[in-house]
C-alpha atoms as a PDB file:
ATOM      1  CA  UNK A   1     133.975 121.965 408.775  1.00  0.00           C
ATOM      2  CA  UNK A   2     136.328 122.863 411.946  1.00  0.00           C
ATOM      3  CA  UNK A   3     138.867 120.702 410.165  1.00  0.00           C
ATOM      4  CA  UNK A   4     139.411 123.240 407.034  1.00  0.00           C
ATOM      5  CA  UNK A   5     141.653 126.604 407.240  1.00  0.00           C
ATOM      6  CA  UNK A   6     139.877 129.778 406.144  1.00  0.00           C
ATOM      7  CA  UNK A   7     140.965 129.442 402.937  1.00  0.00           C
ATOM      8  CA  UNK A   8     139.577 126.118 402.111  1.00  0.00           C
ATOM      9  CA  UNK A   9     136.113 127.464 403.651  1.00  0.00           C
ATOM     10  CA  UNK A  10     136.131 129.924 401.306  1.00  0.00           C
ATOM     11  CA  UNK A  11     137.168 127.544 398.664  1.00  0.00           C
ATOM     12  CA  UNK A  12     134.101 125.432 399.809  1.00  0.00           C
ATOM     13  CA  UNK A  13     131.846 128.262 399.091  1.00  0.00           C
ATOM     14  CA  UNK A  14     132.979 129.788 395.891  1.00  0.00           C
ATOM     15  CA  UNK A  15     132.379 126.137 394.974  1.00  0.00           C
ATOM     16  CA  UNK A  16     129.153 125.700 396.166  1.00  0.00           C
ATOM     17  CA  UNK A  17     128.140 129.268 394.658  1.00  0.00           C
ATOM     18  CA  UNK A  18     128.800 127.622 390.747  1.00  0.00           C
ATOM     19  CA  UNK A  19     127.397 124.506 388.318  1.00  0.00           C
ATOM     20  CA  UNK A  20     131.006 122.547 388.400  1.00  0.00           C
ATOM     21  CA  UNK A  21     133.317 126.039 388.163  1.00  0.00           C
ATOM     22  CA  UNK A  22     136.804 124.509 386.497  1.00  0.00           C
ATOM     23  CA  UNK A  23     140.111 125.573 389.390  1.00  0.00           C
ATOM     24  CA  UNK A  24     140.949 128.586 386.906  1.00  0.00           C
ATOM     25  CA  UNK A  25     137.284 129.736 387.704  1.00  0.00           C
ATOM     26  CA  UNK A  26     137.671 128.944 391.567  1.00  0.00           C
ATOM     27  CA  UNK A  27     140.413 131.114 391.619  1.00  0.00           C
ATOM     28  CA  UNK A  28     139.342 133.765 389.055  1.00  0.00           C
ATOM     29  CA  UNK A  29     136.423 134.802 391.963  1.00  0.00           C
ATOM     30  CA  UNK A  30     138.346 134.354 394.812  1.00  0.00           C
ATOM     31  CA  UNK A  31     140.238 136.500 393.749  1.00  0.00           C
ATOM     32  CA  UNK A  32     137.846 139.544 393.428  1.00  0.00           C
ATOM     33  CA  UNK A  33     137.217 138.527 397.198  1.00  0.00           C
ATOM     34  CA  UNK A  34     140.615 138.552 398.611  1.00  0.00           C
ATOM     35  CA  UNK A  35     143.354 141.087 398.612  1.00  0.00           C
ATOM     36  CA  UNK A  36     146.343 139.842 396.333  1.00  0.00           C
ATOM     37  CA  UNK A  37     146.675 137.071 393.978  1.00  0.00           C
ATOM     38  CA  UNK A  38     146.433 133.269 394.519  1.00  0.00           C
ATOM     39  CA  UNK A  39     149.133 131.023 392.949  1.00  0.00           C
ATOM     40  CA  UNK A  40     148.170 127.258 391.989  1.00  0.00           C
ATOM     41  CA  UNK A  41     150.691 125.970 394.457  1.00  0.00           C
ATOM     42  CA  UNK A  42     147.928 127.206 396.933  1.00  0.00           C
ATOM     43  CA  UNK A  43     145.157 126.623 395.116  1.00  0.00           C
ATOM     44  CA  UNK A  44     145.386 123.270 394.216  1.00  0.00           C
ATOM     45  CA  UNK A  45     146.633 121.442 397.214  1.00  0.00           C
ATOM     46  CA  UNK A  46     144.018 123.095 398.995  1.00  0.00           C
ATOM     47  CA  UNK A  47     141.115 121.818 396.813  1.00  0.00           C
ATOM     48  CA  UNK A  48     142.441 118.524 396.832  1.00  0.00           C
ATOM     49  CA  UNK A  49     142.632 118.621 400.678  1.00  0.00           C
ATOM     50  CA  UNK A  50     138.572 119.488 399.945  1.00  0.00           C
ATOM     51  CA  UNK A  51     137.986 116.292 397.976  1.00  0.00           C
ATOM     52  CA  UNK A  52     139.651 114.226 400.385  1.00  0.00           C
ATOM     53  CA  UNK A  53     137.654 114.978 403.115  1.00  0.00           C
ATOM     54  CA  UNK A  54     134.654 114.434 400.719  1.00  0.00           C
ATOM     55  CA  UNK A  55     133.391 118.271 400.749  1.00  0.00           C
ATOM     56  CA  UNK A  56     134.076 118.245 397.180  1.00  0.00           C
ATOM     57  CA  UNK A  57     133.998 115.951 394.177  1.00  0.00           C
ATOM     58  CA  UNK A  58     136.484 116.274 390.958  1.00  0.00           C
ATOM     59  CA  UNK A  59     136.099 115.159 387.982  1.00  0.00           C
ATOM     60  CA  UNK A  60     137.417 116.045 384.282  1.00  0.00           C
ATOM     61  CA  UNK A  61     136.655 118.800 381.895  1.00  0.00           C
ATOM     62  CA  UNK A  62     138.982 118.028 379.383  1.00  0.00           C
ATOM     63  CA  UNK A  63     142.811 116.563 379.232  1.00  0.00           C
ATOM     64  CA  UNK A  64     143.922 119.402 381.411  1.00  0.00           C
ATOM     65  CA  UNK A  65     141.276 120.806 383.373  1.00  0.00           C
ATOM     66  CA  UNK A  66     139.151 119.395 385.906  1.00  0.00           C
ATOM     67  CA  UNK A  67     135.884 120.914 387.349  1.00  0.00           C
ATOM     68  CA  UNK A  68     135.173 120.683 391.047  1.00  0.00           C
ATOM     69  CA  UNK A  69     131.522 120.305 392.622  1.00  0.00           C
ATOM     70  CA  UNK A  70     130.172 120.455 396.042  1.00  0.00           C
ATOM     71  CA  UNK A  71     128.720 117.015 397.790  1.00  0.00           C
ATOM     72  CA  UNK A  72     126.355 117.038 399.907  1.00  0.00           C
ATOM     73  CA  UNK A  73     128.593 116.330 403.173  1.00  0.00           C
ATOM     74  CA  UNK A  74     130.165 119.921 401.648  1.00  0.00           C
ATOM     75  CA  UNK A  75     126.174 121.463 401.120  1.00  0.00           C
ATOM     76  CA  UNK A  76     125.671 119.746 405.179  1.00  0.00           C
ATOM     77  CA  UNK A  77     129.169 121.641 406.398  1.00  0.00           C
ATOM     78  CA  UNK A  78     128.008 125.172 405.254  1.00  0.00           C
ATOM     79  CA  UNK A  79     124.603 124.704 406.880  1.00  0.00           C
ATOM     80  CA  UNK A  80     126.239 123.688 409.823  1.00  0.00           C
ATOM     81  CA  UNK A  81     128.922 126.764 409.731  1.00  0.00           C
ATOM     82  CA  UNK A  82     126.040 129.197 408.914  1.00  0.00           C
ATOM     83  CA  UNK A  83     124.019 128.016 411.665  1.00  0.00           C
ATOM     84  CA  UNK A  84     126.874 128.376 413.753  1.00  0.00           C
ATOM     85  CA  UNK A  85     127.833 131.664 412.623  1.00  0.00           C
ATOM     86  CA  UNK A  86     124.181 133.262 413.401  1.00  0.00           C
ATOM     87  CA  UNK A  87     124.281 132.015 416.747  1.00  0.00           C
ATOM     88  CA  UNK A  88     127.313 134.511 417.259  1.00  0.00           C
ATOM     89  CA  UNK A  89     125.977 137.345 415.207  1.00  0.00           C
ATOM     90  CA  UNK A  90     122.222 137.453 415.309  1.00  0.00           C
ATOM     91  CA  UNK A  91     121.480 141.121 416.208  1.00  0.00           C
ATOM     92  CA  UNK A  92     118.516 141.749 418.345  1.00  0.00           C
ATOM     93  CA  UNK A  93     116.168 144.864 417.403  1.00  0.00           C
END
């Protein structure tokens, strides 16, 4: 997951945090997380750069929307990152 920008991380787990959430939805949460609006010239490059690298897997809704669900190389990645992530932050009592 070292290859991915912030933003796609958190992409990666809005994604993993829904049952096949649509782009609109993807960027409907992020949203509440992040200060200031996302435009879909950010948004959708950025989960396409997702399914390329296999994290993510995109398929079709309907004629206009697609719906976007994690793989398991994605579900491995965030393991990985969370593991990675408590090494640095565990607090001892």
């Amino acid at each position: 997951m070292n290859d991915l920008s912030g933003f796609q991380r958190d992409l990666l787990y809005v994604i993993a945090g829904f049952d096949q959430p649509s782009g609109q939805d993807v960027k409907d949460e992020l949203e509440q997380y992040v200060d200031g609006e996302i435009n879909h010239g950010q948004l959708y490059p950025n989960l396409d750069t997702l399914v390329n690298k296999a994290y993510v897997e995109k398929g079709p809704i309907d004629r206009r929307t697609n719906y976007y669900a994690i793989t398991e190389k994605g579900r491995e990645a965030l393991r990985e990152r969370r593991g990675w992530e408590d090494h640095y932050t565990a607090i001892e009592a």
